[in-house]
C-alpha atoms as a PDB file:
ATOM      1  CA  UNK A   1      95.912 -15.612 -12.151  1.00  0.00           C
ATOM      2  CA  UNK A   2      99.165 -13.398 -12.680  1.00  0.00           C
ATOM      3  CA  UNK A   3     102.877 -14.336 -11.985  1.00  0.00           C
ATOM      4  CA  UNK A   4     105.344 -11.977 -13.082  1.00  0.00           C
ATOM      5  CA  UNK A   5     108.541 -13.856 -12.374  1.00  0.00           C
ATOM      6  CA  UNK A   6     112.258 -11.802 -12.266  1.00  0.00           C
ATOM      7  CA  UNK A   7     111.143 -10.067 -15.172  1.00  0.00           C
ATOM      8  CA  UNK A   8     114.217  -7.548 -16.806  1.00  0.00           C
ATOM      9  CA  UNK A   9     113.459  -5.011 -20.050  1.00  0.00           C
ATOM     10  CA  UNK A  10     116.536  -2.897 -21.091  1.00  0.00           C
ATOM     11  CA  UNK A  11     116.512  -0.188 -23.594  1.00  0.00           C
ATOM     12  CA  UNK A  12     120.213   0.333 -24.332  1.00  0.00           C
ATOM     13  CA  UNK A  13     121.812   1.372 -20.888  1.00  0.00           C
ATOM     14  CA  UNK A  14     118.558   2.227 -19.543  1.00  0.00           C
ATOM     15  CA  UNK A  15     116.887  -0.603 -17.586  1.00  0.00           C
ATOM     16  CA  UNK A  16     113.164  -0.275 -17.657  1.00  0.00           C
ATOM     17  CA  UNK A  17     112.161  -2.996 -15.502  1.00  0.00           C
ATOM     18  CA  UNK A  18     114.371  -4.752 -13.434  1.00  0.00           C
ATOM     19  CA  UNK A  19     114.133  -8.292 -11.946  1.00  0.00           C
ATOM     20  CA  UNK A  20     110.222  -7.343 -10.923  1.00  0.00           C
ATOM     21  CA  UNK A  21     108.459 -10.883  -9.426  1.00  0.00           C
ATOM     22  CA  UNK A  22     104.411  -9.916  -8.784  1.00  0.00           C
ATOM     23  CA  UNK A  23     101.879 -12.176  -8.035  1.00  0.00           C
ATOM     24  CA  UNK A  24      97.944 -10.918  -8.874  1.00  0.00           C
ATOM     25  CA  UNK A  25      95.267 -12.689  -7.252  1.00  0.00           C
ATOM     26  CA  UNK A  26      91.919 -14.114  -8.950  1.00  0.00           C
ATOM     27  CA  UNK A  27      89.430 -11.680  -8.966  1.00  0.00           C
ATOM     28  CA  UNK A  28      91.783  -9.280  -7.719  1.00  0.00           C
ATOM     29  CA  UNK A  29      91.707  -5.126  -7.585  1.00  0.00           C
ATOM     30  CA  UNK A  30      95.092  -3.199  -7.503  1.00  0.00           C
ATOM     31  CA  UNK A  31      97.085  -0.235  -8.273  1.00  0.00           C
ATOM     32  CA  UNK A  32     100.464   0.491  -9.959  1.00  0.00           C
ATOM     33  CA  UNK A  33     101.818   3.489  -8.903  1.00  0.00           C
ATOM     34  CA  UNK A  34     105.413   5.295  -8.660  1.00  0.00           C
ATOM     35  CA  UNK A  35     107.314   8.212 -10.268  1.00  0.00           C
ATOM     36  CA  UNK A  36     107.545   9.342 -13.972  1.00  0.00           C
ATOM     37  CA  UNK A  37     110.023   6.911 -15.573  1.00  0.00           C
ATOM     38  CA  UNK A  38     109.377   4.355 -12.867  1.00  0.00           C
ATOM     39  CA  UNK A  39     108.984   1.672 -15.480  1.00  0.00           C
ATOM     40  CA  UNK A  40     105.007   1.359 -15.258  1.00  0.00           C
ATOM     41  CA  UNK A  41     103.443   1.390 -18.628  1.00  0.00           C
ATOM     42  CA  UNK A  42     107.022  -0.865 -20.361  1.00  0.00           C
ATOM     43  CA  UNK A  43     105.954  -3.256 -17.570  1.00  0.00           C
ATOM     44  CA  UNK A  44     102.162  -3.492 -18.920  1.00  0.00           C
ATOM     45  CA  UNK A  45     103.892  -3.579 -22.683  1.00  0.00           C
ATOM     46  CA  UNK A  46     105.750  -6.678 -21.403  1.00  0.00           C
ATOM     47  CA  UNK A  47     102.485  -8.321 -20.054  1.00  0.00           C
ATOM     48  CA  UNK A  48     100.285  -7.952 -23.001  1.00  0.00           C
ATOM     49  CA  UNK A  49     103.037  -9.054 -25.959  1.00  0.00           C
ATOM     50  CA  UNK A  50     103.746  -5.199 -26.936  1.00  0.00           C
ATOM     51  CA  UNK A  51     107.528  -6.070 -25.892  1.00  0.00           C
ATOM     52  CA  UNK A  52     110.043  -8.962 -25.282  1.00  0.00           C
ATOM     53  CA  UNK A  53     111.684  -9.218 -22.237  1.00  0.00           C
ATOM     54  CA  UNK A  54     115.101  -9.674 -21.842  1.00  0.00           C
ATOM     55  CA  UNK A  55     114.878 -12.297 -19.351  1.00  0.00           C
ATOM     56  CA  UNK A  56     112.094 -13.708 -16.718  1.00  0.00           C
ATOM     57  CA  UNK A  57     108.758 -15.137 -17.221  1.00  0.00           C
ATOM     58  CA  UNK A  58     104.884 -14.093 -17.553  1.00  0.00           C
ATOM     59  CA  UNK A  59     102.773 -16.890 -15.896  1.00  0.00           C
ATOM     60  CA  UNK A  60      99.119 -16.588 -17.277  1.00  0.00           C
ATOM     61  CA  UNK A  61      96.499 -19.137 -15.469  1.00  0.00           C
ATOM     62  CA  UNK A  62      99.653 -21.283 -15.402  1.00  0.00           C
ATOM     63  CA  UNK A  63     101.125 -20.865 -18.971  1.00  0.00           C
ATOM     64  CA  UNK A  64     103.764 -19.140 -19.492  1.00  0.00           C
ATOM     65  CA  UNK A  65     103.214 -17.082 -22.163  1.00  0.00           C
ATOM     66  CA  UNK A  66     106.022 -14.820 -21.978  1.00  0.00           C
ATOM     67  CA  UNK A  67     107.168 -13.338 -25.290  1.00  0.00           C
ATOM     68  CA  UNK A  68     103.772 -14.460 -26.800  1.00  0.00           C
ATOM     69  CA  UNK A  69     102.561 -11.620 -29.481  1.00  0.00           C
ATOM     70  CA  UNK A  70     100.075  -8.786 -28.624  1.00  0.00           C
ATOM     71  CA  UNK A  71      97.294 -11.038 -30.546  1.00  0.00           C
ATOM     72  CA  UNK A  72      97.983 -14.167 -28.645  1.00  0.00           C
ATOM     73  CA  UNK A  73      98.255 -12.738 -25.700  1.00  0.00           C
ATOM     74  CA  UNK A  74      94.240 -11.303 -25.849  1.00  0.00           C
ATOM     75  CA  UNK A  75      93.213 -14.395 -27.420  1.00  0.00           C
ATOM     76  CA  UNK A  76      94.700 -15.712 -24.295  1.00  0.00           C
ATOM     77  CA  UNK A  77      92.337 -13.199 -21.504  1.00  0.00           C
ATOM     78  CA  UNK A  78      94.428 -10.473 -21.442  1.00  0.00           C
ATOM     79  CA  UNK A  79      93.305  -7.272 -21.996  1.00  0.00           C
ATOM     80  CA  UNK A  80      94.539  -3.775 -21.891  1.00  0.00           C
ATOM     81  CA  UNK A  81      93.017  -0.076 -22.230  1.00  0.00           C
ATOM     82  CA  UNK A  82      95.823   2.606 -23.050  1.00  0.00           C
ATOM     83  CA  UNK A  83      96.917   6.210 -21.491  1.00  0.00           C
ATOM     84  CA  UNK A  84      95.478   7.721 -25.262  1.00  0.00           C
ATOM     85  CA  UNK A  85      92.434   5.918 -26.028  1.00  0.00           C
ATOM     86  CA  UNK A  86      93.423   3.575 -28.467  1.00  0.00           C
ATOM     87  CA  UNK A  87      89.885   3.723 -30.963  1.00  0.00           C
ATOM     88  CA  UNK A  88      88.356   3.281 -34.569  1.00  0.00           C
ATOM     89  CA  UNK A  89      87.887   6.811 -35.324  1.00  0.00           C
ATOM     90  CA  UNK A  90      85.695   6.839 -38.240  1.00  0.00           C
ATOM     91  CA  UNK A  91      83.446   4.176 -36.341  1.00  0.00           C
ATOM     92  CA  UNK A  92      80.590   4.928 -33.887  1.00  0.00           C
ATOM     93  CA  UNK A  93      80.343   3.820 -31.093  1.00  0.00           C
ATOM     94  CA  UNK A  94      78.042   1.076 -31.556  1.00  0.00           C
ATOM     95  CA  UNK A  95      80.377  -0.119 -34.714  1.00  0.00           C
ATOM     96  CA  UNK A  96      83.548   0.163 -32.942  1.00  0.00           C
ATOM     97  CA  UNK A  97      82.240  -2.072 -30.095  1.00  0.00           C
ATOM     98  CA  UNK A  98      80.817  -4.436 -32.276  1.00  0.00           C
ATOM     99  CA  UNK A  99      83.450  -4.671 -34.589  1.00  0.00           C
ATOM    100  CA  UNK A 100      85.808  -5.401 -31.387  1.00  0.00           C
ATOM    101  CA  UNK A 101      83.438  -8.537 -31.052  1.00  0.00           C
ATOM    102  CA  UNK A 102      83.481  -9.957 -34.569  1.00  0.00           C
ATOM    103  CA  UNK A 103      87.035  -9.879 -34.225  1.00  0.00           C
ATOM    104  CA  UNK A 104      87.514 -11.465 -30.693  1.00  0.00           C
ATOM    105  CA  UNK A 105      85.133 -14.203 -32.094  1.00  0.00           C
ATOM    106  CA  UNK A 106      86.802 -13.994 -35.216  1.00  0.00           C
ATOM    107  CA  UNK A 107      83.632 -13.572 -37.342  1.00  0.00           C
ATOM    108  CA  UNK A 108      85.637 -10.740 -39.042  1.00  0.00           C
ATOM    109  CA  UNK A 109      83.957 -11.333 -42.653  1.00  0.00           C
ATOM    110  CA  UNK A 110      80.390  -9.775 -41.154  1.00  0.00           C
ATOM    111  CA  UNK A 111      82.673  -6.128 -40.984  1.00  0.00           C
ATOM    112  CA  UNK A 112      82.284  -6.851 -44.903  1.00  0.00           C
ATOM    113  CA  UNK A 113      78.450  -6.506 -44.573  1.00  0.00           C
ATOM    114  CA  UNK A 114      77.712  -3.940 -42.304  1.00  0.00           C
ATOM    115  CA  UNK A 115      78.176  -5.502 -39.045  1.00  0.00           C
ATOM    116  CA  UNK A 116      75.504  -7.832 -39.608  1.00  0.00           C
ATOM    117  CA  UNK A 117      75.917 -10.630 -36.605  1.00  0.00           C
ATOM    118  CA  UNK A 118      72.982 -10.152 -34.397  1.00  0.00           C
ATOM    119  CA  UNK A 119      74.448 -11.388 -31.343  1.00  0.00           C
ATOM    120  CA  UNK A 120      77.798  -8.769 -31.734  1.00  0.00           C
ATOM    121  CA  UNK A 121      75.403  -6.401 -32.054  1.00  0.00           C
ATOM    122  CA  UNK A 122      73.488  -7.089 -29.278  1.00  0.00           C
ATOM    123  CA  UNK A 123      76.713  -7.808 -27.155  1.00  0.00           C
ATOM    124  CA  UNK A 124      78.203  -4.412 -28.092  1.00  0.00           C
ATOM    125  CA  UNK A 125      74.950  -2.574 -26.500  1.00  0.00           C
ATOM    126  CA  UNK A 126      75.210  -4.695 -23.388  1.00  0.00           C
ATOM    127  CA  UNK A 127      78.437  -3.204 -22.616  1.00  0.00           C
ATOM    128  CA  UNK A 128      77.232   0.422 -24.052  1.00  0.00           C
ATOM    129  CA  UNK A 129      74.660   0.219 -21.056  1.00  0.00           C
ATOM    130  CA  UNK A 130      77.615  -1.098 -18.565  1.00  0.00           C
ATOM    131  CA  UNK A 131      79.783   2.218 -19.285  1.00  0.00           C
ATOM    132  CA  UNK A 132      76.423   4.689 -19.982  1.00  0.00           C
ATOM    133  CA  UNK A 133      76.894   5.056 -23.386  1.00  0.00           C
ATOM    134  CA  UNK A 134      73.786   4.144 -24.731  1.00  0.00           C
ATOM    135  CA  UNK A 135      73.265   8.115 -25.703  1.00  0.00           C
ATOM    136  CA  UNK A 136      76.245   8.431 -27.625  1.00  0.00           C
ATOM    137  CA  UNK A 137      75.817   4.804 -29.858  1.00  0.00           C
ATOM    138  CA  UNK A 138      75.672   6.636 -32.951  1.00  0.00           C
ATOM    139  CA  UNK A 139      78.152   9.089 -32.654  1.00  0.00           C
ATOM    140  CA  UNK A 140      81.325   8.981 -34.353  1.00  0.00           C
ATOM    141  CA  UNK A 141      83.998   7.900 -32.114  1.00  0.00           C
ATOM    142  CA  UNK A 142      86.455  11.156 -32.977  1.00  0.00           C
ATOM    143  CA  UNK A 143      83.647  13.062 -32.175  1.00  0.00           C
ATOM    144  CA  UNK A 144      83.107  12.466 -28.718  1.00  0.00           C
ATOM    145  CA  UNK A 145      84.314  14.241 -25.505  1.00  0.00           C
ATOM    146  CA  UNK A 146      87.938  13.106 -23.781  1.00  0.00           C
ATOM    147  CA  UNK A 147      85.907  11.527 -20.783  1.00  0.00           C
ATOM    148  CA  UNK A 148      83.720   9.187 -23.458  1.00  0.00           C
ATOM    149  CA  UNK A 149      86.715   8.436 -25.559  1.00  0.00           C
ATOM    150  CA  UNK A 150      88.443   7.069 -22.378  1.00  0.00           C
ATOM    151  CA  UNK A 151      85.464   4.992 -21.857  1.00  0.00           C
ATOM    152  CA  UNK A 152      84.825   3.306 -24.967  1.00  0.00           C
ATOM    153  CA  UNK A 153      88.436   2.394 -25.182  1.00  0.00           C
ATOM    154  CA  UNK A 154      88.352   0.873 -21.692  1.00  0.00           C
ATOM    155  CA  UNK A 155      84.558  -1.164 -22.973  1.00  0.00           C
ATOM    156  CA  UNK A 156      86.368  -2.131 -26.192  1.00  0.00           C
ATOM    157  CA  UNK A 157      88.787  -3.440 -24.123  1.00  0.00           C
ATOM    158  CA  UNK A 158      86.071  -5.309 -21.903  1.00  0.00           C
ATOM    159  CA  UNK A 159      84.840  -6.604 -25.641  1.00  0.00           C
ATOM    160  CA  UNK A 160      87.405  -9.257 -25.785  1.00  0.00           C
ATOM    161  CA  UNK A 161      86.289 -11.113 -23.087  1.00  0.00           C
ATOM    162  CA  UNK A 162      89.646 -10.478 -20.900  1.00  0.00           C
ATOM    163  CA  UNK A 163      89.819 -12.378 -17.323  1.00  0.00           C
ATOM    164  CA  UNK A 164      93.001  -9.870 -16.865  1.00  0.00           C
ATOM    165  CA  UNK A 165      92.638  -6.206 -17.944  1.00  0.00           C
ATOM    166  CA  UNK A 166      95.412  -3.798 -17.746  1.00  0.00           C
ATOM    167  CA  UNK A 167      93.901   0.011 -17.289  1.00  0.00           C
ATOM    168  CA  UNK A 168      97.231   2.402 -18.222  1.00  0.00           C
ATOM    169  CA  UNK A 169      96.135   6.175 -16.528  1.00  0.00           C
ATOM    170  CA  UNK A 170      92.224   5.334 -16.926  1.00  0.00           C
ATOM    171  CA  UNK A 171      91.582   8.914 -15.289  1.00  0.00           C
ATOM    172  CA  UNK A 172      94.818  10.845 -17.638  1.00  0.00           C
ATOM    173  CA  UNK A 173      93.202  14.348 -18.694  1.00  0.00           C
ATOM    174  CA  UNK A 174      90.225  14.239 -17.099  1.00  0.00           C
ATOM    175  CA  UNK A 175      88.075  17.066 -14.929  1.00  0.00           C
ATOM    176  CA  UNK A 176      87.147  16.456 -11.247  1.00  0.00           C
ATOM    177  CA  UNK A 177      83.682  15.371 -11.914  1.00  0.00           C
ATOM    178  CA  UNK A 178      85.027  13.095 -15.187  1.00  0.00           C
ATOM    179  CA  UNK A 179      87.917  11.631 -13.063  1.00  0.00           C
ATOM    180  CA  UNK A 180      85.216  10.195 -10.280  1.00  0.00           C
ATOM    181  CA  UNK A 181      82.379   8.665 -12.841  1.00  0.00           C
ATOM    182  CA  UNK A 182      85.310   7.008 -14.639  1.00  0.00           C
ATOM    183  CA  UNK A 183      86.396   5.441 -11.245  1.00  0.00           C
ATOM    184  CA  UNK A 184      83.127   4.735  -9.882  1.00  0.00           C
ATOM    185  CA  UNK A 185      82.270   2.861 -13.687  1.00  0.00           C
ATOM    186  CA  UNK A 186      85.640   0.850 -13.314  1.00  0.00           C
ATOM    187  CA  UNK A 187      85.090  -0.192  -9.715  1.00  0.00           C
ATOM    188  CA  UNK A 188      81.663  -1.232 -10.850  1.00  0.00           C
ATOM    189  CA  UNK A 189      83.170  -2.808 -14.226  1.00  0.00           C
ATOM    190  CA  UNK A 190      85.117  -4.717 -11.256  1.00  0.00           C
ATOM    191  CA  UNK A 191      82.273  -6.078  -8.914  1.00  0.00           C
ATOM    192  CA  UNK A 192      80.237  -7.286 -11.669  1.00  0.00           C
ATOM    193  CA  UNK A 193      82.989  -8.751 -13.702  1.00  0.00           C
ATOM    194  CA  UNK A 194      85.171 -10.156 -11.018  1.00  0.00           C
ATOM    195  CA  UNK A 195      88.094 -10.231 -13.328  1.00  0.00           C
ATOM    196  CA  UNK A 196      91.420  -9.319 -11.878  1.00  0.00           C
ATOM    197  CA  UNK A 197      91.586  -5.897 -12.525  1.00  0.00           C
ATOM    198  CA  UNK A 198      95.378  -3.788 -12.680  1.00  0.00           C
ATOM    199  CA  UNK A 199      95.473  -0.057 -12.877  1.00  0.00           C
ATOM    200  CA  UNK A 200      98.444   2.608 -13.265  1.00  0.00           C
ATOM    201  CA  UNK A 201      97.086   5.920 -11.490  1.00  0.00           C
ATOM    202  CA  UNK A 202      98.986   8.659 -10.174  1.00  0.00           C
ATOM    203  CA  UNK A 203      95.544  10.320  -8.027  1.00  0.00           C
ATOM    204  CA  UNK A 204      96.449   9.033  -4.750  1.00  0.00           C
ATOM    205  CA  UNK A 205      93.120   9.826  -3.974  1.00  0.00           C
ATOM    206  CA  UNK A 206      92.134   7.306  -6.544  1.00  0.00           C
ATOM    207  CA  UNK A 207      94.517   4.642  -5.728  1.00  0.00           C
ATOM    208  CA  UNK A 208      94.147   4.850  -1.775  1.00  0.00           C
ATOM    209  CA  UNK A 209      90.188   4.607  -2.098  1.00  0.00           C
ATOM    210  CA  UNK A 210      89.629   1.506  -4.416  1.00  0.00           C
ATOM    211  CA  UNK A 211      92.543  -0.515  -4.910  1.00  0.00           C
ATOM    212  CA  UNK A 212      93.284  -3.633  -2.497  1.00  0.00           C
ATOM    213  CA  UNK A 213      96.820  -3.968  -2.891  1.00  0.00           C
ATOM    214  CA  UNK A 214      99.519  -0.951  -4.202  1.00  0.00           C
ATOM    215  CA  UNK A 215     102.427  -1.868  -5.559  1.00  0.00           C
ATOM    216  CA  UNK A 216     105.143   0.848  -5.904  1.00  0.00           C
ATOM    217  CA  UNK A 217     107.599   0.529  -8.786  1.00  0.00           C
ATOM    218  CA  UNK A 218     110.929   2.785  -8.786  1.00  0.00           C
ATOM    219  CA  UNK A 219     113.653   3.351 -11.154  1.00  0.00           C
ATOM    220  CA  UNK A 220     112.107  -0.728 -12.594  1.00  0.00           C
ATOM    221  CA  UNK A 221     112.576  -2.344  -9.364  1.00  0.00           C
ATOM    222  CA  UNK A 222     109.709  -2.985  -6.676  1.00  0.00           C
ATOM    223  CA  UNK A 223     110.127  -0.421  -4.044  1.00  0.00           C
ATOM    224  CA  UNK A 224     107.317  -2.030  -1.851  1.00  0.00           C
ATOM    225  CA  UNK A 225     103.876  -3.651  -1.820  1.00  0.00           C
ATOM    226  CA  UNK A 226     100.511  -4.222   0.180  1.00  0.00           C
ATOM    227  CA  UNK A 227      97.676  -2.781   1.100  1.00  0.00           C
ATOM    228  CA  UNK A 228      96.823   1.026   0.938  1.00  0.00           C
ATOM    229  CA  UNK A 229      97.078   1.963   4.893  1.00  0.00           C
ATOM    230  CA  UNK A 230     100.903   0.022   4.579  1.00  0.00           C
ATOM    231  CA  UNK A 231     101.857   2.024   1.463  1.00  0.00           C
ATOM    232  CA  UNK A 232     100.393   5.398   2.721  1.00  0.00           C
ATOM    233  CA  UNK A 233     102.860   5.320   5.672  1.00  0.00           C
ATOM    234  CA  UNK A 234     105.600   3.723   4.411  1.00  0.00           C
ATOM    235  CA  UNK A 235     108.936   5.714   4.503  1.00  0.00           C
ATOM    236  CA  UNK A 236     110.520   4.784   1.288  1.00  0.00           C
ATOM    237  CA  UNK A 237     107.214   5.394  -0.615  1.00  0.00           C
ATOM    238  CA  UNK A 238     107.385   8.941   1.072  1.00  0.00           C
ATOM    239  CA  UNK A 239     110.859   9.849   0.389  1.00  0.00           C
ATOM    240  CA  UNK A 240     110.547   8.467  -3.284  1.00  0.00           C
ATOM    241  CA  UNK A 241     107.322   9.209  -4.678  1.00  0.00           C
ATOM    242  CA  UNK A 242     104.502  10.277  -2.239  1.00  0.00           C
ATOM    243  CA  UNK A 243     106.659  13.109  -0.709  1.00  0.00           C
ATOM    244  CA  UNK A 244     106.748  13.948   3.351  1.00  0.00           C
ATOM    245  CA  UNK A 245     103.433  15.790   3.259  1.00  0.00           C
ATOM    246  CA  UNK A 246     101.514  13.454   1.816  1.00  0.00           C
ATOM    247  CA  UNK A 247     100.424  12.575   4.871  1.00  0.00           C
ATOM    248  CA  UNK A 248      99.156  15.610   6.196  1.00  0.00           C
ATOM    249  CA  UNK A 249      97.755  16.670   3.035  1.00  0.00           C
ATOM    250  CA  UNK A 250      95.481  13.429   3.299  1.00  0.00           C
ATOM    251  CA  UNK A 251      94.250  13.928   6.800  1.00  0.00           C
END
């Protein structure tokens, strides 16, 4: 679905991401991790158009549509939630997500008359049930608690249709009890979807109990990648992110 092919971003002297080749399956479920600075979120801005790369390609259902504009690039089925919930603040709920629909279907004029397309409507409170927030439709989108927020930015997200979404920190700022509900809604989100699904997390606990495959990116380069039980006990994840009790701790 996904080929990220030698893929280079520099900022000055700094290289963000360097020579990174990825392949993610159809249908797929996996985790970014790695250290602060690693490279993790300017890799998802080169994905979804929010930068140009310097060199290498971004193979997308087998077009390349690398250095394609953050508009093209959703048109295209790509989709991304951010670290700050990215939202309509003056909207509630119910208006932001259907608003998010006129636009996808670019039926943008009905924002001019009060949101009046039936079927956005009725599409935005299908996905309101999927993420349980059927309660909070008519509150105002500033208004709502940290946990929601990060919710309705992941559903407007969903909104667009994407067959690739991009999930930067879904769980960043969130409580014990938040953190899990978000992860149990995204796995969820996942099964019923069956879009390939790619998530930066830095809760091992997190990445080590849904994803399928971990990759590990360090200093912009691919440090390793596989399945949780490989990454867990791999050496150079230890020494360079996970730390030499990591193991312990998760026994």
């Amino acid at each position: 679905m996904l080929k990220i092919e030698h893929l280079t971003k520099s900022f000055g002297g700094v290289v963000a991401t360097n020579d990174v080749s990825l392949h993610f399956q159809p249908a797929s479920l996996s985790a970014i991790i790695g250290p602060n600075g690693a490279g993790k979120t300017t890799f998802f801005n080169l994905i979804t158009g929010g930068l140009r790369p310097d060199s290498g390609r971004i193979i997308f259902d087998g077009e390349d549509i690398t250095g394609f504009d953050a508009l093209t690039t959703v048109r295209r089925g790509i989709g991304r939630a951010f670290q700050v919930a990215n939202l309509f603040p003056e909207f509630t709920v119910r208006e932001s997500l259907t608003a998010a629909v006129l636009s996808h279907r670019q039926q943008s004029a009905h924002l001019l008359v009060q949101f009046s397309a039936v079927e956005a409507r009725t599409r935005a409170d299908q996905i309101m049930e999927m993420f349980d927030l059927q309660e909070r439709a008519g509150v105002v989108s500033r208004n709502l608690s940290h946990g929601d927020q990060k919710l309705l930015d992941i559903a407007l997200a969903l909104a667009l249709d994407p067959r690739v979404l991009l999930l930067d920190e879904p769980t960043a700022g969130m409580g014990p009890e938040e953190r899990w509900k978000m992860i149990d809604m995204i796995y969820k989100l996942w099964e019923d979807e069956r879009m390939t699904l790619i998530f930066i997390e830095h809760d091992m606990d997190i990445v080590f109990r849904i994803a399928q495959t971990v990759r590990v990116l360090c200093y912009g380069q691919v440090l390793a990648e596989g399945a949780p039980e490989e990454i867990r006990s791999n050496p150079d994840v230890i020494k360079a992110y996970l730390g030499e009790n990591f193991e312990k701790i998760a026994q």
